[in-house]
Protein backbone atom coordinates (compact mmCIF):
# COMPACT_ATOMS: atom_id res chain seq x y z
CA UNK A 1 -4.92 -4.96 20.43
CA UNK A 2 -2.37 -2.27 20.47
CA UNK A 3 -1.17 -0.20 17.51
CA UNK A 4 2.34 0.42 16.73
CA UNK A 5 3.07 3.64 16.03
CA UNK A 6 5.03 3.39 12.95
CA UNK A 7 1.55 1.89 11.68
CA UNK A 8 -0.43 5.02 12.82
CA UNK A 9 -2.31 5.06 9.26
CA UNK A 10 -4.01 2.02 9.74
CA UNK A 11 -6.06 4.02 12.51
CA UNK A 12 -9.64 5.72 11.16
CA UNK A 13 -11.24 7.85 13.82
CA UNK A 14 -14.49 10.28 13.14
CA UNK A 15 -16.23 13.78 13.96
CA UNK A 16 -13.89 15.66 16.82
CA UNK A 17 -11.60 12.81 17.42
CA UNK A 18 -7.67 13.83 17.01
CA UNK A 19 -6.10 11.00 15.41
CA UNK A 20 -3.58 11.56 18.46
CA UNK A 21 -6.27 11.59 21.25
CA UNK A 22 -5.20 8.94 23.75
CA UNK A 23 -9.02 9.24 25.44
CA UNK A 24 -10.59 5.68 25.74
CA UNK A 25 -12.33 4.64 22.81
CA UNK A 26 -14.41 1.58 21.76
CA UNK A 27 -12.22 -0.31 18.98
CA UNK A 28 -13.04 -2.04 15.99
CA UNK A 29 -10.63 -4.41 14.47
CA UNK A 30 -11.27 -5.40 10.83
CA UNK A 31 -8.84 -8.01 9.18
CA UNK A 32 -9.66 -8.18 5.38
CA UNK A 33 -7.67 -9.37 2.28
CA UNK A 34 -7.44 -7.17 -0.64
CA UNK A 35 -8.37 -9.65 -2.91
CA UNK A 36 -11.01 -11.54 -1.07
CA UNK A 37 -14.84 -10.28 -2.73
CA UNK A 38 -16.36 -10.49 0.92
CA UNK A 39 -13.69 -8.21 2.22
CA UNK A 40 -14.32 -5.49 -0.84
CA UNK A 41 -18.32 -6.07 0.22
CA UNK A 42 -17.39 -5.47 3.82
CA UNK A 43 -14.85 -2.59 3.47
CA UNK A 44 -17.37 -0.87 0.64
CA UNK A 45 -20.13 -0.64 3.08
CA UNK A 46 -18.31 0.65 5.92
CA UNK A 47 -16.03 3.43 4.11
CA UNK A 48 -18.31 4.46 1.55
CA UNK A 49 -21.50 4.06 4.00
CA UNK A 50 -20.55 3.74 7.80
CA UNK A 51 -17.86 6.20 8.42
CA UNK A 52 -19.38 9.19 6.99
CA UNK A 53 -22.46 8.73 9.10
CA UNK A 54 -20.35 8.33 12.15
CA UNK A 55 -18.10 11.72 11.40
CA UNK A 56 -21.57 13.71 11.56
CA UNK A 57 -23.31 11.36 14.58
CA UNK A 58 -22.16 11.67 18.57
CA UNK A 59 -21.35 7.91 18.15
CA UNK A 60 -18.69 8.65 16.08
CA UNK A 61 -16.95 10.37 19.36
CA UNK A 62 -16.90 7.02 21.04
CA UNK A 63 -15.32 4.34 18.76
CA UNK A 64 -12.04 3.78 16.63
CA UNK A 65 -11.30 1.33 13.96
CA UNK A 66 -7.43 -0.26 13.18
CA UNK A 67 -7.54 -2.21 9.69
CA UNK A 68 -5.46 -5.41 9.56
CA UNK A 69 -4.05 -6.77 6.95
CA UNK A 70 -5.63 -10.90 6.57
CA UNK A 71 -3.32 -11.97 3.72
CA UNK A 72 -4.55 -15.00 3.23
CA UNK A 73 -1.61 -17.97 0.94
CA UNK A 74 -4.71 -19.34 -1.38
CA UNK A 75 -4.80 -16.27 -2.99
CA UNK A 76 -1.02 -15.99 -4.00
CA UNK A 77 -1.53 -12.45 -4.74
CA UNK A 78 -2.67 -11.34 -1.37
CA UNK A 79 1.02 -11.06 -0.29
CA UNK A 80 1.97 -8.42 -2.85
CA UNK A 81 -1.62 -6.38 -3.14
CA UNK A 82 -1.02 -6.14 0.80
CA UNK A 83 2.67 -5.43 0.81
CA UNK A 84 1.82 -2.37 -1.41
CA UNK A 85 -1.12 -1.36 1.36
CA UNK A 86 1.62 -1.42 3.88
CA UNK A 87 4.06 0.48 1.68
CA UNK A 88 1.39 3.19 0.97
CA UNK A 89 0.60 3.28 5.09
CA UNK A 90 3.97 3.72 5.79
CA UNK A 91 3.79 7.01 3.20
CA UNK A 92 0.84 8.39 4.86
CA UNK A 93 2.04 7.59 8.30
CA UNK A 94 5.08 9.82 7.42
CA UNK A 95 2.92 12.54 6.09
CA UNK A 96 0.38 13.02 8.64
CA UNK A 97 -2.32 11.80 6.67
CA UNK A 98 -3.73 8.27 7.23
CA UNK A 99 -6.44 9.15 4.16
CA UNK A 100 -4.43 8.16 1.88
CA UNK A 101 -3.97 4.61 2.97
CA UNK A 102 -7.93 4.37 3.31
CA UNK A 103 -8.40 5.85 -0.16
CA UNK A 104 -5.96 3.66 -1.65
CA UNK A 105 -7.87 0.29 0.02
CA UNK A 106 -10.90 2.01 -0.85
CA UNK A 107 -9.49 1.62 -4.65
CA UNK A 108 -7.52 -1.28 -4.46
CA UNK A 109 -11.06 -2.98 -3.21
CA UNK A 110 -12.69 -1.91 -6.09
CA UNK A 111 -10.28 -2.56 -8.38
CA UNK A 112 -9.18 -6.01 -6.90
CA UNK A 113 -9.84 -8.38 -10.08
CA UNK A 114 -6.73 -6.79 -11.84
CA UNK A 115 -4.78 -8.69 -8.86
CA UNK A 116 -6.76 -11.87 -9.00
CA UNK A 117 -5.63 -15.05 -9.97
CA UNK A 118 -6.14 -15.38 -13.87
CA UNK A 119 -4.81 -11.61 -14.28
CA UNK A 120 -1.54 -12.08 -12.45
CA UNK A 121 -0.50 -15.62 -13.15
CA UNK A 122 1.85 -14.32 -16.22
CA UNK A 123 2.85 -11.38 -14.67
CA UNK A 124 5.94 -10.97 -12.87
CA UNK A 125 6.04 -9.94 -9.85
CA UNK A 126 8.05 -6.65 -10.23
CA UNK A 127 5.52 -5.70 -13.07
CA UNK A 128 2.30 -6.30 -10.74
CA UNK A 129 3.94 -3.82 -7.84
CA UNK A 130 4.58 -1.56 -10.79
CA UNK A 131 0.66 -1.66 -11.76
CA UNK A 132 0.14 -0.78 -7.65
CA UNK A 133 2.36 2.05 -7.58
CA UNK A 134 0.97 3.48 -10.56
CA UNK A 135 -2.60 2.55 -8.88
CA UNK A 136 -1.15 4.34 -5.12
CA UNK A 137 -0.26 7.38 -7.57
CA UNK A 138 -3.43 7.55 -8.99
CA UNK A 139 -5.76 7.36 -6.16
CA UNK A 140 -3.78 9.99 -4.25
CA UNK A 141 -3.97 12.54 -7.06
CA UNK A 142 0.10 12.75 -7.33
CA UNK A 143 0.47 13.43 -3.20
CA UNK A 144 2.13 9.85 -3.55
CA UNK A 145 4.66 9.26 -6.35
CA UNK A 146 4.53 5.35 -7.97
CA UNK A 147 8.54 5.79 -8.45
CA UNK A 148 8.92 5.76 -4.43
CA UNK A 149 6.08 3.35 -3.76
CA UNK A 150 8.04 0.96 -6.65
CA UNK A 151 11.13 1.12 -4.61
CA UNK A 152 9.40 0.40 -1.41
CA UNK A 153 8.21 -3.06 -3.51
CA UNK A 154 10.79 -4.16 -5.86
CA UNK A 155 12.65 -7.33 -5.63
CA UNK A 156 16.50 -7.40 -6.57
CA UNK A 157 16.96 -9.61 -9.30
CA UNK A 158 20.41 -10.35 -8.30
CA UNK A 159 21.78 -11.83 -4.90
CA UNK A 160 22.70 -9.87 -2.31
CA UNK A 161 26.19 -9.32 -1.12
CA UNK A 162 26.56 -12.14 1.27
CA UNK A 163 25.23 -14.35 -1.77
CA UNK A 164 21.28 -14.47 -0.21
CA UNK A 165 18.51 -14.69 -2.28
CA UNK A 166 15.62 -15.05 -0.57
CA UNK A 167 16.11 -11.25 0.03
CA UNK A 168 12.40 -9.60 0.06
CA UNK A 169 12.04 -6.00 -0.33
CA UNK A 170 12.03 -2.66 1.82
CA UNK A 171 8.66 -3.51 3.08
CA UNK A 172 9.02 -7.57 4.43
CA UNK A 173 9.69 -6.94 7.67
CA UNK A 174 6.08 -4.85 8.39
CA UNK A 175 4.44 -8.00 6.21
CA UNK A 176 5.88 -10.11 8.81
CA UNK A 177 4.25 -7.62 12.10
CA UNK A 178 0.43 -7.41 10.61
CA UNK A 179 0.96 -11.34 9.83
CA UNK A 180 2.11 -12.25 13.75
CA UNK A 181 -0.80 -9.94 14.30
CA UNK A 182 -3.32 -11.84 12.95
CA UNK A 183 -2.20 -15.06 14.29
CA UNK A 184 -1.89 -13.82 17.62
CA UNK A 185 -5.82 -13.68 18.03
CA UNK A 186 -6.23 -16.38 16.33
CA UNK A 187 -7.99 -14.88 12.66
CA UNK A 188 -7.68 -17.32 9.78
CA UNK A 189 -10.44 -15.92 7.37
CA UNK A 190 -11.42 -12.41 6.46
CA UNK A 191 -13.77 -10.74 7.13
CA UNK A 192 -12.95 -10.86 10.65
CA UNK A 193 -13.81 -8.36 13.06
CA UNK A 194 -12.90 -7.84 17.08
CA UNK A 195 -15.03 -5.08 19.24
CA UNK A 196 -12.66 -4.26 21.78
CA UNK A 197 -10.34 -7.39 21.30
CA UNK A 198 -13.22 -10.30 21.30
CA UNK A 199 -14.01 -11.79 17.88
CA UNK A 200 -17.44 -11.10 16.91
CA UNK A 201 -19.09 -13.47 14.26
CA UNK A 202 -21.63 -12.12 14.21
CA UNK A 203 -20.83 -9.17 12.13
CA UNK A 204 -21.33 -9.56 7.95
CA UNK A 205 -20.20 -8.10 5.06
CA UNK A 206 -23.58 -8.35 4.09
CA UNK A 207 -24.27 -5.89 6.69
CA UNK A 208 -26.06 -2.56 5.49
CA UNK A 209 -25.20 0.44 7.19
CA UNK A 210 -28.47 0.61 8.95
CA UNK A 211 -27.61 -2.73 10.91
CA UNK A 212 -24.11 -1.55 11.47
CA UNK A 213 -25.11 1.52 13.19
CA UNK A 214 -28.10 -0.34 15.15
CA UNK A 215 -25.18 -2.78 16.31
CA UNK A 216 -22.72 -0.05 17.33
CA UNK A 217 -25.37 1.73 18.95
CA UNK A 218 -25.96 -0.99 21.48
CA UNK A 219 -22.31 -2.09 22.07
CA UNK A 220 -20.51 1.33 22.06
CA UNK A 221 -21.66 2.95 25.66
C-alpha cells in the first residue's frame, strides 16, 4: 500500500537505502497497537533484533517496512497512546528524522502498562497525553519538546465557536487516514503483517530473529 508523504516517518529502511530512494523495494507492512502485549513482543524483536542485522546484511538493500497504526476500541486507550505516535511522526517527518518516531514506539512498547486499562481509567484524558508528551520528550533526549507534542493532543474543554463539541484535537484527522488504512485491507487484529500488500499469517510475534531473517531470505529476491 502506498505511503503518504506527510507520513514519511512511518517508513524504516536499512544499510545504503536513502529514505528518499524511489528504487523498488520488497515491503513489509506491520499494523500493531501500542497497548496490545503481542504487538510490544512483535515490535521488540524486530527493532531491537531484526533491523540492526538487516542495516549490516545485503538483504537489508532489498526490503522496506511502513508501521501502521491497529488501534484497536477494546482497549479504550489505544486511541490516545496512538494519536500521540502520530503526533510524534508528524515531528520527525518535519525534521528529517523518522528515528524518532521508531524510538518513541520502541519506548512507548516498553512502557505500555502505564496506558493500560487499570492505570488510565481515573485519568483524564488531557493528563494521559500530558504523561506522552513528557514520555516523546524523554525518549528523544529534548530534540522533541512535550509542550508542542501537548498541543498537538489536547482537547478544548470548552465548545468551539460554532457551539461544536465533539471537536478532537490537532491530530484527528491523521487518526482518521491510518484507521481507513487499516480497514481498507481488511486488518482487524494486531499483529498483522502484509509482504508486498498480501496478508501473511503466518508471521508471529513469537518469531526470533533467526526465523525472521530465514523467512525474508526466501521471500525477498
Amino acid at each position: 500500500m502506498a505511503l503518504a508523504p506527510k507520513f514519511a516517518a512511518h517508513r524504516l529502511t536499512f544499510g545504503q537505502v536513502a529514505a528518499a530512494s524511489t528504487e523498488p523495494l520488497h515491503t513489509i507492512e506491520i499494523f500493531l497497537d501500542y497497548v496490545c502485549p503481542y504487538s510490544a513482543k512483535f515490535y521488540n524483536t524486530f527493532y531491537t533484533g531484526v533491523a540492526p542485522k538487516l542495516n549490516s546484511s545485503p538483504l537489508g538493500s532489498k526490503v522496506q517496512v511502513l508501521f501502521r497504526h491497529q488501534v484497536q476500541p477494546w482497549h479504550p486507550s489505544s486511541t490516545l497512546v496512538h494519536e500521540a505516535g502520530l503526533a510524534v511522526q508528524r515531528a520527525a517527518a518535519a525534521a528529517g528524522t523518522p528515528a524518532l518516531f521508531w524510538d518513541f514506539s520502541a519506548a512507548l512498547f516498553k512502557d505500555q502498562k502505564a496506558y493500560m486499562d487499570t492505570n488510565v481509567v481515573n485519568e483524564g484524558r488531557n493528563a494521559t497525553y500530558k504523561r506522552l508528551a513528557a514520555l516523546a520528550e524523554q525518549t528523544s533526549e529534548g530534540k522533541l519538546k512535550a509542550d508542542a507534542i501537548y498541543k498537538e493532543l489536547e482537547i478544548p474543554n470548552v465548545p468551539a465557536a460554532d457551539g461544536s463539541v465533539n471537536v478532537g484535537n490537532a491530530i484527528t484527522n491523521d487518526l482518521k487516514l491510518v484507521i481507513k488504512a487499516g480497514r481498507l485491507v481488511g486488518v482487524h487484529v494486531s499483529p498483522t503483517v502484509l509482504f508486498d500488500g498480501l496478508v501473511n499469517n503466518d508471521v508471529s510475534s513469537s518469531w526470533t530473529v533467526e526465523q525472521w531473517i530465514e523467512y525474508l531470505e526466501k521471500v525477498a529476491v
